[in-house]
PDBML (XML) file of the C-alpha atoms, coordinates in Angstrom:
<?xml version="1.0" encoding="UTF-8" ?>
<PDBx:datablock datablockName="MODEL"
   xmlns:PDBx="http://pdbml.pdb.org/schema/pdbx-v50.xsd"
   xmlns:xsi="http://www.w3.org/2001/XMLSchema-instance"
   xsi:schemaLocation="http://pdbml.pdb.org/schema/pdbx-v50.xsd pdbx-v50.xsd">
   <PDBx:atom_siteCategory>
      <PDBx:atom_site id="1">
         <PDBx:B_iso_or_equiv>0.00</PDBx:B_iso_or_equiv>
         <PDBx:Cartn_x>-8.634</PDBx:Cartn_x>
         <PDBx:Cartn_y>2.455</PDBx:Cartn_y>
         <PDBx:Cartn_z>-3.544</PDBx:Cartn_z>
         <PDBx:auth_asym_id>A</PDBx:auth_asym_id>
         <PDBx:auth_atom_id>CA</PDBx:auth_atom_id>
         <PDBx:auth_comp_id>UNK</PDBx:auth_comp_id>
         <PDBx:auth_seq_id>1</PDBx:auth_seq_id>
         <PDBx:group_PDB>ATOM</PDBx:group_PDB>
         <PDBx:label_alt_id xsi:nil="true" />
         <PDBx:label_asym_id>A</PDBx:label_asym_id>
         <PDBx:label_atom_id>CA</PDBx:label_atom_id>
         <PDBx:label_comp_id>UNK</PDBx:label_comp_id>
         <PDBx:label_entity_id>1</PDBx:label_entity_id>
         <PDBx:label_seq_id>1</PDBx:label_seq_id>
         <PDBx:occupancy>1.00</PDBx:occupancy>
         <PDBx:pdbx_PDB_model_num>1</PDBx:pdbx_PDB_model_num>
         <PDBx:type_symbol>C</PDBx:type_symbol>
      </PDBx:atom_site>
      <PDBx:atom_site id="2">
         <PDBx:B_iso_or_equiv>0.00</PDBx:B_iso_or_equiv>
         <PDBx:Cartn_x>-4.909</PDBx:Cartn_x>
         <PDBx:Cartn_y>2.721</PDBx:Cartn_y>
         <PDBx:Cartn_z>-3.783</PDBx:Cartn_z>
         <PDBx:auth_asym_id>A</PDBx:auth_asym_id>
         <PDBx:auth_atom_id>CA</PDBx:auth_atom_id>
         <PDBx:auth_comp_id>UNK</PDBx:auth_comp_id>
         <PDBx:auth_seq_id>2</PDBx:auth_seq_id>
         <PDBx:group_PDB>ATOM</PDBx:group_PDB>
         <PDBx:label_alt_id xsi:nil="true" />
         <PDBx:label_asym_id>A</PDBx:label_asym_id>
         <PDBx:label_atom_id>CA</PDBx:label_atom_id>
         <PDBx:label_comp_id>UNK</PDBx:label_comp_id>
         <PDBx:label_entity_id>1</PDBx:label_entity_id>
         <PDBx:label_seq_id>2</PDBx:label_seq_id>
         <PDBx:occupancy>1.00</PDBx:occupancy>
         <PDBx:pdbx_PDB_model_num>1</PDBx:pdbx_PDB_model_num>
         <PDBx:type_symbol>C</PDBx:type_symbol>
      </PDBx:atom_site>
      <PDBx:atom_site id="3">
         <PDBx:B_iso_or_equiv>0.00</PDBx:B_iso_or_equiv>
         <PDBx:Cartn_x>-1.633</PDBx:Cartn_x>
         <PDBx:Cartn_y>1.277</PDBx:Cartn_y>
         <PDBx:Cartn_z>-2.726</PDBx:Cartn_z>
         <PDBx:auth_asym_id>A</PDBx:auth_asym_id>
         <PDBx:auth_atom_id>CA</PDBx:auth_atom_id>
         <PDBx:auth_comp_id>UNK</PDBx:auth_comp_id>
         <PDBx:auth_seq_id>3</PDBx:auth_seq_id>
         <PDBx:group_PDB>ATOM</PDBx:group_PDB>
         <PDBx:label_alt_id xsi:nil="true" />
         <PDBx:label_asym_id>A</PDBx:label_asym_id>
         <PDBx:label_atom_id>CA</PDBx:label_atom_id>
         <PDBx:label_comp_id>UNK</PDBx:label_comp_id>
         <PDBx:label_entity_id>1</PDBx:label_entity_id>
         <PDBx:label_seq_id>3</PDBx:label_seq_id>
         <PDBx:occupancy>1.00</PDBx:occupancy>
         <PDBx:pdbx_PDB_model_num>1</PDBx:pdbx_PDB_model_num>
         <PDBx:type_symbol>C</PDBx:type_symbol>
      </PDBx:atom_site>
      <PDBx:atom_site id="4">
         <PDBx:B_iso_or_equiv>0.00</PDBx:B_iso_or_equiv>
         <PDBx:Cartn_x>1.884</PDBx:Cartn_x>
         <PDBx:Cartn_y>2.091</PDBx:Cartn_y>
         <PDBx:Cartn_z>-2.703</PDBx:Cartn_z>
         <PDBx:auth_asym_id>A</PDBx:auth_asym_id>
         <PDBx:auth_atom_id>CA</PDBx:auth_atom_id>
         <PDBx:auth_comp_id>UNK</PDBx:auth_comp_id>
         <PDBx:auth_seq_id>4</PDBx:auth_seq_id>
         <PDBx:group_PDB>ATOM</PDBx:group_PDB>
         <PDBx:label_alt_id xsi:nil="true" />
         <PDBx:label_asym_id>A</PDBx:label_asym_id>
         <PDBx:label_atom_id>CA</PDBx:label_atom_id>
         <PDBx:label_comp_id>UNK</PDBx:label_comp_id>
         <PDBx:label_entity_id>1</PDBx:label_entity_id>
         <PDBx:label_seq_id>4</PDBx:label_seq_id>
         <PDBx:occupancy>1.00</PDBx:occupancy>
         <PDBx:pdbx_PDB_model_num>1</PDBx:pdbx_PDB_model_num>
         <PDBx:type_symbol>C</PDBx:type_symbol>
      </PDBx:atom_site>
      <PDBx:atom_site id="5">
         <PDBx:B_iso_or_equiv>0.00</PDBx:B_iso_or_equiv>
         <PDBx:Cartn_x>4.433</PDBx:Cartn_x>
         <PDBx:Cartn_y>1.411</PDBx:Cartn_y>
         <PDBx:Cartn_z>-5.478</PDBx:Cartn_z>
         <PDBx:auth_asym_id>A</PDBx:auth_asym_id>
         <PDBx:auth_atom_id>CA</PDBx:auth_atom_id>
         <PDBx:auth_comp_id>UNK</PDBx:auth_comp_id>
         <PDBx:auth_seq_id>5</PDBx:auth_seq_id>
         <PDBx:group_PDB>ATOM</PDBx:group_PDB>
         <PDBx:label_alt_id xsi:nil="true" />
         <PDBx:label_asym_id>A</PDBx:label_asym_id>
         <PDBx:label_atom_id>CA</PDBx:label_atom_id>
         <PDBx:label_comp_id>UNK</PDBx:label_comp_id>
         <PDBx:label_entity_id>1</PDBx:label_entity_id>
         <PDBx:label_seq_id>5</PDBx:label_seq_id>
         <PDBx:occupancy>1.00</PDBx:occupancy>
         <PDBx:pdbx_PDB_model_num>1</PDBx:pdbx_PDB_model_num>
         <PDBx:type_symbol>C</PDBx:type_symbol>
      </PDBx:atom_site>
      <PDBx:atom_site id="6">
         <PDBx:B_iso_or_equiv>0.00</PDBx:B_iso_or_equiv>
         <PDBx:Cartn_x>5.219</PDBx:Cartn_x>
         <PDBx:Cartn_y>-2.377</PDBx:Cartn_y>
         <PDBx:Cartn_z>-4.838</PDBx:Cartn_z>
         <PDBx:auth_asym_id>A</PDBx:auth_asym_id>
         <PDBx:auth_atom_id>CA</PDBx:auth_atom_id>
         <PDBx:auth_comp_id>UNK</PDBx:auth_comp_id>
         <PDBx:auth_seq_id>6</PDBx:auth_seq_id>
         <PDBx:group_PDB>ATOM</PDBx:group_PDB>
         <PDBx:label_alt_id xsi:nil="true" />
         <PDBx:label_asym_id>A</PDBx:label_asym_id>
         <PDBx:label_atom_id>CA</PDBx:label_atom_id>
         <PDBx:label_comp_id>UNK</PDBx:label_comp_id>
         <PDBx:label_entity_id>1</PDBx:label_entity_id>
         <PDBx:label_seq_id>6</PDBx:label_seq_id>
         <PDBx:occupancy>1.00</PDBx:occupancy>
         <PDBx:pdbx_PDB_model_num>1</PDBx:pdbx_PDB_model_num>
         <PDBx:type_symbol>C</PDBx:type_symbol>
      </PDBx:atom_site>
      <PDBx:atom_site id="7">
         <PDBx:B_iso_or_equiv>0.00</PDBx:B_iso_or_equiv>
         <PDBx:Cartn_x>9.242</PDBx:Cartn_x>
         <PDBx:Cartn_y>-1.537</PDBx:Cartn_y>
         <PDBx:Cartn_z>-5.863</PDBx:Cartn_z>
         <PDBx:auth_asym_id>A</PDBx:auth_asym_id>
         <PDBx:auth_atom_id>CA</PDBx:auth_atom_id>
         <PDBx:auth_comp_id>UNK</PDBx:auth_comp_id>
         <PDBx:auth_seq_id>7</PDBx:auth_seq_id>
         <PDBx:group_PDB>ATOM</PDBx:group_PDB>
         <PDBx:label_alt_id xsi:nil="true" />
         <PDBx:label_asym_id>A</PDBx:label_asym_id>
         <PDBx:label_atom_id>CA</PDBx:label_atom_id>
         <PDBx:label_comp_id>UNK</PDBx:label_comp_id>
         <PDBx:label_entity_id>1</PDBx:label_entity_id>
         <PDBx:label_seq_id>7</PDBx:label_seq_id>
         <PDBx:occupancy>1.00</PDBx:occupancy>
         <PDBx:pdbx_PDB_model_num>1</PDBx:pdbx_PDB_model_num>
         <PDBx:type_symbol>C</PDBx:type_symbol>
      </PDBx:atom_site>
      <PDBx:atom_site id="8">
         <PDBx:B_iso_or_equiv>0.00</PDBx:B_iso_or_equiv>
         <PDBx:Cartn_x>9.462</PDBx:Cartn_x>
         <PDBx:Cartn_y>0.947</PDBx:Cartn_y>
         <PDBx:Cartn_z>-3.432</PDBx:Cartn_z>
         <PDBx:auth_asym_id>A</PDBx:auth_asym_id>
         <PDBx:auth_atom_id>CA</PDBx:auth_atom_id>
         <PDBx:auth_comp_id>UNK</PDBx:auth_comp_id>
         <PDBx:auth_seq_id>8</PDBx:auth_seq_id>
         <PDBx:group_PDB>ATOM</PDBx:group_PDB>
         <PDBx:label_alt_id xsi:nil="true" />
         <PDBx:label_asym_id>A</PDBx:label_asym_id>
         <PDBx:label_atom_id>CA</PDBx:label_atom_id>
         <PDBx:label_comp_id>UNK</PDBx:label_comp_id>
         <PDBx:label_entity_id>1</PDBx:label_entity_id>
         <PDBx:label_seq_id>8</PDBx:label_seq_id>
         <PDBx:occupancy>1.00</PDBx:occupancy>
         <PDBx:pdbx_PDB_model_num>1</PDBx:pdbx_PDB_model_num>
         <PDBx:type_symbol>C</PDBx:type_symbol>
      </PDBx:atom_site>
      <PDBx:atom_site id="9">
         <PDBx:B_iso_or_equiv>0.00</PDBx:B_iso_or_equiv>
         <PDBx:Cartn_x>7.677</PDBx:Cartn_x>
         <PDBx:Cartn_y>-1.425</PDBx:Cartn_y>
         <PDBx:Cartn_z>-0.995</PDBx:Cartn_z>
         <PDBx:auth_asym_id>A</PDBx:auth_asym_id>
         <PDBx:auth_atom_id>CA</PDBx:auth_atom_id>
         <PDBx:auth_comp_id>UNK</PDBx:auth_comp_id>
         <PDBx:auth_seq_id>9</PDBx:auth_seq_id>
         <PDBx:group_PDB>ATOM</PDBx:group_PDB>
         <PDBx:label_alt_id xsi:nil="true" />
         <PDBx:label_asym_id>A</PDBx:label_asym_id>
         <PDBx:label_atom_id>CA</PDBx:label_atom_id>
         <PDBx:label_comp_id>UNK</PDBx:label_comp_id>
         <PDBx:label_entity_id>1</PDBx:label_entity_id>
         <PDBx:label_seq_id>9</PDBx:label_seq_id>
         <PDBx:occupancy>1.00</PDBx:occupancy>
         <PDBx:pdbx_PDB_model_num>1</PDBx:pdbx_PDB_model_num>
         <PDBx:type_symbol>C</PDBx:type_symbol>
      </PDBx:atom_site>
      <PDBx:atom_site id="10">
         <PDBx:B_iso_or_equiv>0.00</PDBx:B_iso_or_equiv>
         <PDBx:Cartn_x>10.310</PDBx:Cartn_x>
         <PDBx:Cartn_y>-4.376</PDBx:Cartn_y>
         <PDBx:Cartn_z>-1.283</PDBx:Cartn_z>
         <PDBx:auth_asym_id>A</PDBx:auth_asym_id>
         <PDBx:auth_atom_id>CA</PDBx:auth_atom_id>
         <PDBx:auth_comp_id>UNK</PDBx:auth_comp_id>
         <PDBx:auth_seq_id>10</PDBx:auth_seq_id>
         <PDBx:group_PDB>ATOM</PDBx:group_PDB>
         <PDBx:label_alt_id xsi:nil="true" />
         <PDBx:label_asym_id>A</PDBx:label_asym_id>
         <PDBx:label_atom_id>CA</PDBx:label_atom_id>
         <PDBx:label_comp_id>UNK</PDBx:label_comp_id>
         <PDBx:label_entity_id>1</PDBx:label_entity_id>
         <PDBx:label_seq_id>10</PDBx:label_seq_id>
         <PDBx:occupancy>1.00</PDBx:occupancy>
         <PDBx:pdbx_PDB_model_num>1</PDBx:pdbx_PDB_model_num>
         <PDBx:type_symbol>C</PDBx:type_symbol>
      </PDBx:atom_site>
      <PDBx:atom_site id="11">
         <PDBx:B_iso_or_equiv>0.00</PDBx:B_iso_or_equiv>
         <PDBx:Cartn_x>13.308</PDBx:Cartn_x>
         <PDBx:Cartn_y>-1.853</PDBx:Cartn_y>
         <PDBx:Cartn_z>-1.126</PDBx:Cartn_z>
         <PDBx:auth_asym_id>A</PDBx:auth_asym_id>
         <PDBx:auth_atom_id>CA</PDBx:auth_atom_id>
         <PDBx:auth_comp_id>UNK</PDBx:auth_comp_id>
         <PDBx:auth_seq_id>11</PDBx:auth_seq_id>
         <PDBx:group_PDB>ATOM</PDBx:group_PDB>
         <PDBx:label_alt_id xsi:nil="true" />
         <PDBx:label_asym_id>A</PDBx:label_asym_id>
         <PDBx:label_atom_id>CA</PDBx:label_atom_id>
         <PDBx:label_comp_id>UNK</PDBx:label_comp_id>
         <PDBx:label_entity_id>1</PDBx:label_entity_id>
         <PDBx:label_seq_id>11</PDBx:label_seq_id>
         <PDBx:occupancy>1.00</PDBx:occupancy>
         <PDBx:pdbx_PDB_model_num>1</PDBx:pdbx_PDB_model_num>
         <PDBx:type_symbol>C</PDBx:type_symbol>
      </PDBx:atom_site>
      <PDBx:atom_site id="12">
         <PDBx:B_iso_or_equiv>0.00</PDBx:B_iso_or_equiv>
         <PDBx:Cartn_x>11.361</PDBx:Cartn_x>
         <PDBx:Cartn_y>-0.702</PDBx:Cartn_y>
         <PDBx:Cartn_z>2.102</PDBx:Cartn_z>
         <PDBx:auth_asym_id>A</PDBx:auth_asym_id>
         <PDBx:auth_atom_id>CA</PDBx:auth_atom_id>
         <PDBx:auth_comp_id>UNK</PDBx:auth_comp_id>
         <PDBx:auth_seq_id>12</PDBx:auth_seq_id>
         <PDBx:group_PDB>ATOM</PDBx:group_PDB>
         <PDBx:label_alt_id xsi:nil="true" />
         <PDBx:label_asym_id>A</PDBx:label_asym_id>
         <PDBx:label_atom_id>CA</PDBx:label_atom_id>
         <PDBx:label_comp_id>UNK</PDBx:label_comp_id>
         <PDBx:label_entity_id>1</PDBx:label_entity_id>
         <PDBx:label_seq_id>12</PDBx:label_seq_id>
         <PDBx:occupancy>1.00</PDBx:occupancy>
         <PDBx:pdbx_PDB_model_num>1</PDBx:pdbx_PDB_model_num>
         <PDBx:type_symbol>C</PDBx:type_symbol>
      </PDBx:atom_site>
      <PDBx:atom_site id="13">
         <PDBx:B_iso_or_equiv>0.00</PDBx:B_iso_or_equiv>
         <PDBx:Cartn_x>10.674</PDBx:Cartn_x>
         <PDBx:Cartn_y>-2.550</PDBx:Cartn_y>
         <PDBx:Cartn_z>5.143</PDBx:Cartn_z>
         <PDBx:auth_asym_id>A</PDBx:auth_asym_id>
         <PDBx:auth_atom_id>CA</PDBx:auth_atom_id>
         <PDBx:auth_comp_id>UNK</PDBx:auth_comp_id>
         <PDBx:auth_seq_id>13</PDBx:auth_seq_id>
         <PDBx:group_PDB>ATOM</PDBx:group_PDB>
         <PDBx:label_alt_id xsi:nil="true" />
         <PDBx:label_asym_id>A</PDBx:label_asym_id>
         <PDBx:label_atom_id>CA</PDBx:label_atom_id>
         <PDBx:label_comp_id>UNK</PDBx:label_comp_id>
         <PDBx:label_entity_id>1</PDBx:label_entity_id>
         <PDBx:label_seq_id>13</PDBx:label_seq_id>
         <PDBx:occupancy>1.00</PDBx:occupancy>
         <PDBx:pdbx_PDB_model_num>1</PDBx:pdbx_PDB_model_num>
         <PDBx:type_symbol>C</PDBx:type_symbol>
      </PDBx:atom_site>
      <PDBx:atom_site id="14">
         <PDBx:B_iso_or_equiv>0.00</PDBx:B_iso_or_equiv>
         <PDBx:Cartn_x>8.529</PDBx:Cartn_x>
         <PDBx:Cartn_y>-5.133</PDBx:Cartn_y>
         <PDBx:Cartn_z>3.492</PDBx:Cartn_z>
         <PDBx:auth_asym_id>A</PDBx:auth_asym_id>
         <PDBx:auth_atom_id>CA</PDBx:auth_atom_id>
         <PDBx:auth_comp_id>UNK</PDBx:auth_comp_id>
         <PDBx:auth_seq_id>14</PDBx:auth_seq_id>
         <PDBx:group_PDB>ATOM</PDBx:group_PDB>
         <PDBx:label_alt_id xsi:nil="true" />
         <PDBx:label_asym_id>A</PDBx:label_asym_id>
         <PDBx:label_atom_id>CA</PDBx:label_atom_id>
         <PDBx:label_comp_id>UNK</PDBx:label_comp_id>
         <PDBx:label_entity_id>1</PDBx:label_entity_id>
         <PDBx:label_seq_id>14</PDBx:label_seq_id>
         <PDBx:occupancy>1.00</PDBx:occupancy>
         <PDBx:pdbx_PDB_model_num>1</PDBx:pdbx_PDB_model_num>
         <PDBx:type_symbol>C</PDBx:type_symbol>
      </PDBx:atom_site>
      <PDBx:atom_site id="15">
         <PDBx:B_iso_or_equiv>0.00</PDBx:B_iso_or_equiv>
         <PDBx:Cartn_x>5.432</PDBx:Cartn_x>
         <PDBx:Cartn_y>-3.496</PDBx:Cartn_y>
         <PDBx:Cartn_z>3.751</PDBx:Cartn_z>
         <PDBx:auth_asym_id>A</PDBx:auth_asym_id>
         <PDBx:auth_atom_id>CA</PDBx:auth_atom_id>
         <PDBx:auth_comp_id>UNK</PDBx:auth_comp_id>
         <PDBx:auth_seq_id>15</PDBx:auth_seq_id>
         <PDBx:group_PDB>ATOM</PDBx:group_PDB>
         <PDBx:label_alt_id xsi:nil="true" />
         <PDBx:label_asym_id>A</PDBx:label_asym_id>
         <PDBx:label_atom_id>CA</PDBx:label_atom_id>
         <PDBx:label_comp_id>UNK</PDBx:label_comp_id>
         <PDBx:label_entity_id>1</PDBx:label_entity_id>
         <PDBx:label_seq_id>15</PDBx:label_seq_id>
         <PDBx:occupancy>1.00</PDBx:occupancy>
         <PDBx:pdbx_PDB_model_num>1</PDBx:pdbx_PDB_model_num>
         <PDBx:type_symbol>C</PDBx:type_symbol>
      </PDBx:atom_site>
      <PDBx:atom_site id="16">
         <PDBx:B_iso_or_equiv>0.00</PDBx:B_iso_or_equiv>
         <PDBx:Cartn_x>2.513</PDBx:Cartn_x>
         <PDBx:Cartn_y>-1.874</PDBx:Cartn_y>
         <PDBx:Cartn_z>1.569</PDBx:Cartn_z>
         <PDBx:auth_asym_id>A</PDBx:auth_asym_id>
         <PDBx:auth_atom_id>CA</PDBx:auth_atom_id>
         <PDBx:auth_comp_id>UNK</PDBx:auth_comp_id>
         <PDBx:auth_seq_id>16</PDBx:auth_seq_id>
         <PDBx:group_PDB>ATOM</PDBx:group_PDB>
         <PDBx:label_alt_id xsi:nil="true" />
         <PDBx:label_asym_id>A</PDBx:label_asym_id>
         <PDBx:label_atom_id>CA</PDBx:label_atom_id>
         <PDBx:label_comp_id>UNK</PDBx:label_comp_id>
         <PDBx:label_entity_id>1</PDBx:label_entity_id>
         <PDBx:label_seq_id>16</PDBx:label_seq_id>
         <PDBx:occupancy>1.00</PDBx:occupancy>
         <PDBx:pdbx_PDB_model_num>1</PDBx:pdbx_PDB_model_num>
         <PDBx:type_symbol>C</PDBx:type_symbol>
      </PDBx:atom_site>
      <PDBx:atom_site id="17">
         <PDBx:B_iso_or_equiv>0.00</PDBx:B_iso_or_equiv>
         <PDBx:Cartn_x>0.479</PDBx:Cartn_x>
         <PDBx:Cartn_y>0.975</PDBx:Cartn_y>
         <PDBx:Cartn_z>2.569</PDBx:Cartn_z>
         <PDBx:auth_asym_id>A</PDBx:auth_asym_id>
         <PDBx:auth_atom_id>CA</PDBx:auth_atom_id>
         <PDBx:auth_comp_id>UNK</PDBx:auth_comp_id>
         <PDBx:auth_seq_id>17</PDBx:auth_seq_id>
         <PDBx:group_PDB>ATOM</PDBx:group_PDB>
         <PDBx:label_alt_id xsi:nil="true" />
         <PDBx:label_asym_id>A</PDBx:label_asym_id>
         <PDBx:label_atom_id>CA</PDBx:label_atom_id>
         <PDBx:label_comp_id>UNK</PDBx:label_comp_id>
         <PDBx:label_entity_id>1</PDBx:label_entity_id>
         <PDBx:label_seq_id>17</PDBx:label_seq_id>
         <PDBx:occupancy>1.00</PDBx:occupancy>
         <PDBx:pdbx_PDB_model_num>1</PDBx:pdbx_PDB_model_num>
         <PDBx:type_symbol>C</PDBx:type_symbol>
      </PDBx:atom_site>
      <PDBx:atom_site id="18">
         <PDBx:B_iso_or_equiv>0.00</PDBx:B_iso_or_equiv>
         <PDBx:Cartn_x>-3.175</PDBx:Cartn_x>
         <PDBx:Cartn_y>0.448</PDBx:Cartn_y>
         <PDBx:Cartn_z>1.736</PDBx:Cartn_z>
         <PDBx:auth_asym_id>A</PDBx:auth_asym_id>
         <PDBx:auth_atom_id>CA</PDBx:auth_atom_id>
         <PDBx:auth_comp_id>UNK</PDBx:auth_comp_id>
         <PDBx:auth_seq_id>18</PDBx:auth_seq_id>
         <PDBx:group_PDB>ATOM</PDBx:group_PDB>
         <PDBx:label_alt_id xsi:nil="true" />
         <PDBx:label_asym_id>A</PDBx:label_asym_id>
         <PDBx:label_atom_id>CA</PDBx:label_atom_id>
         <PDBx:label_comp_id>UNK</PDBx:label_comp_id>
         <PDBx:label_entity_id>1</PDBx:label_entity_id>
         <PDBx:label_seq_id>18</PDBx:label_seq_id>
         <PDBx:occupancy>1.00</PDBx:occupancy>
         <PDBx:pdbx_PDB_model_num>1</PDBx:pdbx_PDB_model_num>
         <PDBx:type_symbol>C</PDBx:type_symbol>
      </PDBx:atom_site>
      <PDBx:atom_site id="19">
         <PDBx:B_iso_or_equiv>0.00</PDBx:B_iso_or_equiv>
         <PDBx:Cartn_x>-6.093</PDBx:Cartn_x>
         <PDBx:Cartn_y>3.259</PDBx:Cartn_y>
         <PDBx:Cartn_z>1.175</PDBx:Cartn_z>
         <PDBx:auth_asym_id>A</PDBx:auth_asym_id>
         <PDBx:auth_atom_id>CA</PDBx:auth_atom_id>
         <PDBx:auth_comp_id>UNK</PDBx:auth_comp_id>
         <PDBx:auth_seq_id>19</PDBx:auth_seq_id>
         <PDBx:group_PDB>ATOM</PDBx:group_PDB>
         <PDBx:label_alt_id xsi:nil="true" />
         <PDBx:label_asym_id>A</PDBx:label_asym_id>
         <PDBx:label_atom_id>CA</PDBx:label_atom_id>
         <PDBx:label_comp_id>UNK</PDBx:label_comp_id>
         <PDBx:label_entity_id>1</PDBx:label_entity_id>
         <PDBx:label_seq_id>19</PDBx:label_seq_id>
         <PDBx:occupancy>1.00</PDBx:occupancy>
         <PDBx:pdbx_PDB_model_num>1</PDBx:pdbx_PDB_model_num>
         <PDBx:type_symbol>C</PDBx:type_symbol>
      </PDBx:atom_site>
      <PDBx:atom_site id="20">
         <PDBx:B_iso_or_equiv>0.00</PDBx:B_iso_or_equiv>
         <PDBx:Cartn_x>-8.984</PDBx:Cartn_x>
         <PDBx:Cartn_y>1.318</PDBx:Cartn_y>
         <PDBx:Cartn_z>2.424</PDBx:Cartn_z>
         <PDBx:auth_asym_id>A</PDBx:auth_asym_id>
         <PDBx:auth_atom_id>CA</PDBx:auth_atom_id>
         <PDBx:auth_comp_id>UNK</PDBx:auth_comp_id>
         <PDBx:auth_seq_id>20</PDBx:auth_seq_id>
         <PDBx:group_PDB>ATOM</PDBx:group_PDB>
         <PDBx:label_alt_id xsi:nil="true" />
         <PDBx:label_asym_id>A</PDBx:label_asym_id>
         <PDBx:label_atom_id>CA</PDBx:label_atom_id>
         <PDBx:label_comp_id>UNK</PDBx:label_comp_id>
         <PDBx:label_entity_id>1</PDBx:label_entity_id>
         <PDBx:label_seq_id>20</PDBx:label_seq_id>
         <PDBx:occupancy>1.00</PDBx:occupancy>
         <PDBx:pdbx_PDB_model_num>1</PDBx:pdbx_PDB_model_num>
         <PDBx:type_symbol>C</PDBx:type_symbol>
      </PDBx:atom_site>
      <PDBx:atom_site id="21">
         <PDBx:B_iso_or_equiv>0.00</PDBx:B_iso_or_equiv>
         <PDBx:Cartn_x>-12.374</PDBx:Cartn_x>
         <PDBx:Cartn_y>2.818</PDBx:Cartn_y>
         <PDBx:Cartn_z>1.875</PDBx:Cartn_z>
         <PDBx:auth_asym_id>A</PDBx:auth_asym_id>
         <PDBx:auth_atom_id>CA</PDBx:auth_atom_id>
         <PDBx:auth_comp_id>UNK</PDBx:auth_comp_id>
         <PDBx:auth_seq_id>21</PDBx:auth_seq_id>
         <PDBx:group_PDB>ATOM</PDBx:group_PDB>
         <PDBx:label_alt_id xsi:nil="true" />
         <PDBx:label_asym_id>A</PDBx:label_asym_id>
         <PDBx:label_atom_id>CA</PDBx:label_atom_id>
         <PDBx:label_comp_id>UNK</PDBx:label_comp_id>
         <PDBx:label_entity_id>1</PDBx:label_entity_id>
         <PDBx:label_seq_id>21</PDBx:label_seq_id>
         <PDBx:occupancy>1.00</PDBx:occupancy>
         <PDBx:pdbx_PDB_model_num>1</PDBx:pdbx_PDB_model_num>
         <PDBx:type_symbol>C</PDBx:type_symbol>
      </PDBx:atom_site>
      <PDBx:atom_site id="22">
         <PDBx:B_iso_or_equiv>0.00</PDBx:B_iso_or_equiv>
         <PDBx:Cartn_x>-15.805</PDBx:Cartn_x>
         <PDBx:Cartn_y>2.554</PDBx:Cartn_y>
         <PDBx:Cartn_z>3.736</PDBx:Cartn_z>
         <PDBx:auth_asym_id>A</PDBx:auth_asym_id>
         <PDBx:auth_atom_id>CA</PDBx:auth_atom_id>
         <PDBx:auth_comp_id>UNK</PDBx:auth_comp_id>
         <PDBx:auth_seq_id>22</PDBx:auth_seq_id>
         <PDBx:group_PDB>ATOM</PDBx:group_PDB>
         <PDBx:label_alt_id xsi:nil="true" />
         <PDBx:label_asym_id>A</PDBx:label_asym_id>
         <PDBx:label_atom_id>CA</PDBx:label_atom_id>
         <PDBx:label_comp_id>UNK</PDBx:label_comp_id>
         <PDBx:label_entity_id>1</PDBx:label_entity_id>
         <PDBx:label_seq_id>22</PDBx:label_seq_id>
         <PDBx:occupancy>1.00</PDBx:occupancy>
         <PDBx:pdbx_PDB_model_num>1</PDBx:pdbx_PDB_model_num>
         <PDBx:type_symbol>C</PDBx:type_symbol>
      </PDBx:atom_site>
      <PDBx:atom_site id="23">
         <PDBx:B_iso_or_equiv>0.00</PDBx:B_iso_or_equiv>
         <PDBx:Cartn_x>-18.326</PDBx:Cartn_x>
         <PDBx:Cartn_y>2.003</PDBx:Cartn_y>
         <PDBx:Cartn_z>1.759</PDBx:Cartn_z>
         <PDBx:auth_asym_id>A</PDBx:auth_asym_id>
         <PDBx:auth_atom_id>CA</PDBx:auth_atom_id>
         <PDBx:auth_comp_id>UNK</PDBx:auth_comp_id>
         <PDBx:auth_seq_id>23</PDBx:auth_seq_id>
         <PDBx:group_PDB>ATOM</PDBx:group_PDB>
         <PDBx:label_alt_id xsi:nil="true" />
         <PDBx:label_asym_id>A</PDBx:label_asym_id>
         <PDBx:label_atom_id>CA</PDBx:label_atom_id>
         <PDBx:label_comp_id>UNK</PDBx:label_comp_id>
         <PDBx:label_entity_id>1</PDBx:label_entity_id>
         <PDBx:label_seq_id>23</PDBx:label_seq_id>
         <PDBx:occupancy>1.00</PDBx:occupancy>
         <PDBx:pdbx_PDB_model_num>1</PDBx:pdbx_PDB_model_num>
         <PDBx:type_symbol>C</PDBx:type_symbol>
      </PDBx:atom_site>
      <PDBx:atom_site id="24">
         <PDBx:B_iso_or_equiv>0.00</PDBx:B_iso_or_equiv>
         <PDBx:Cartn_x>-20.591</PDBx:Cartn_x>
         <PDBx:Cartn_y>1.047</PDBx:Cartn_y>
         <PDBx:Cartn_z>4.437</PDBx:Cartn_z>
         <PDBx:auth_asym_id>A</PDBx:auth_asym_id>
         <PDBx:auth_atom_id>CA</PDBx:auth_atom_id>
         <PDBx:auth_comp_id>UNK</PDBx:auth_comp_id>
         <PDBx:auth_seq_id>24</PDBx:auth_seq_id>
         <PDBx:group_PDB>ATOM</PDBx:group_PDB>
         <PDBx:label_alt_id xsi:nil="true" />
         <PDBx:label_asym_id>A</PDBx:label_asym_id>
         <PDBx:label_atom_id>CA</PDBx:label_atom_id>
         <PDBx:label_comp_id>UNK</PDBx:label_comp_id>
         <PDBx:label_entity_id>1</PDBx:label_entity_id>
         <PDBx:label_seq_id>24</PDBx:label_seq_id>
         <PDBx:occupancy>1.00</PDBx:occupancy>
         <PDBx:pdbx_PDB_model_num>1</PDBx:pdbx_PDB_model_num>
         <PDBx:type_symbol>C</PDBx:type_symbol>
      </PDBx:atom_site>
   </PDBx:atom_siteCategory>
</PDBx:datablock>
């Protein structure tokens, strides 16, 4: 349902924070 900024991911520690939802 979201994600960080993908610039700001690269400048930082190569990784992407993900919103994951349940939909379960």
């Amino acid at each position: 349902i979201q994600t960080s900024d993908l610039m700001q991911a690269k400048a930082s520690n190569n990784s992407v924070k993900l919103l994951l939802r349940n939909g379960y």
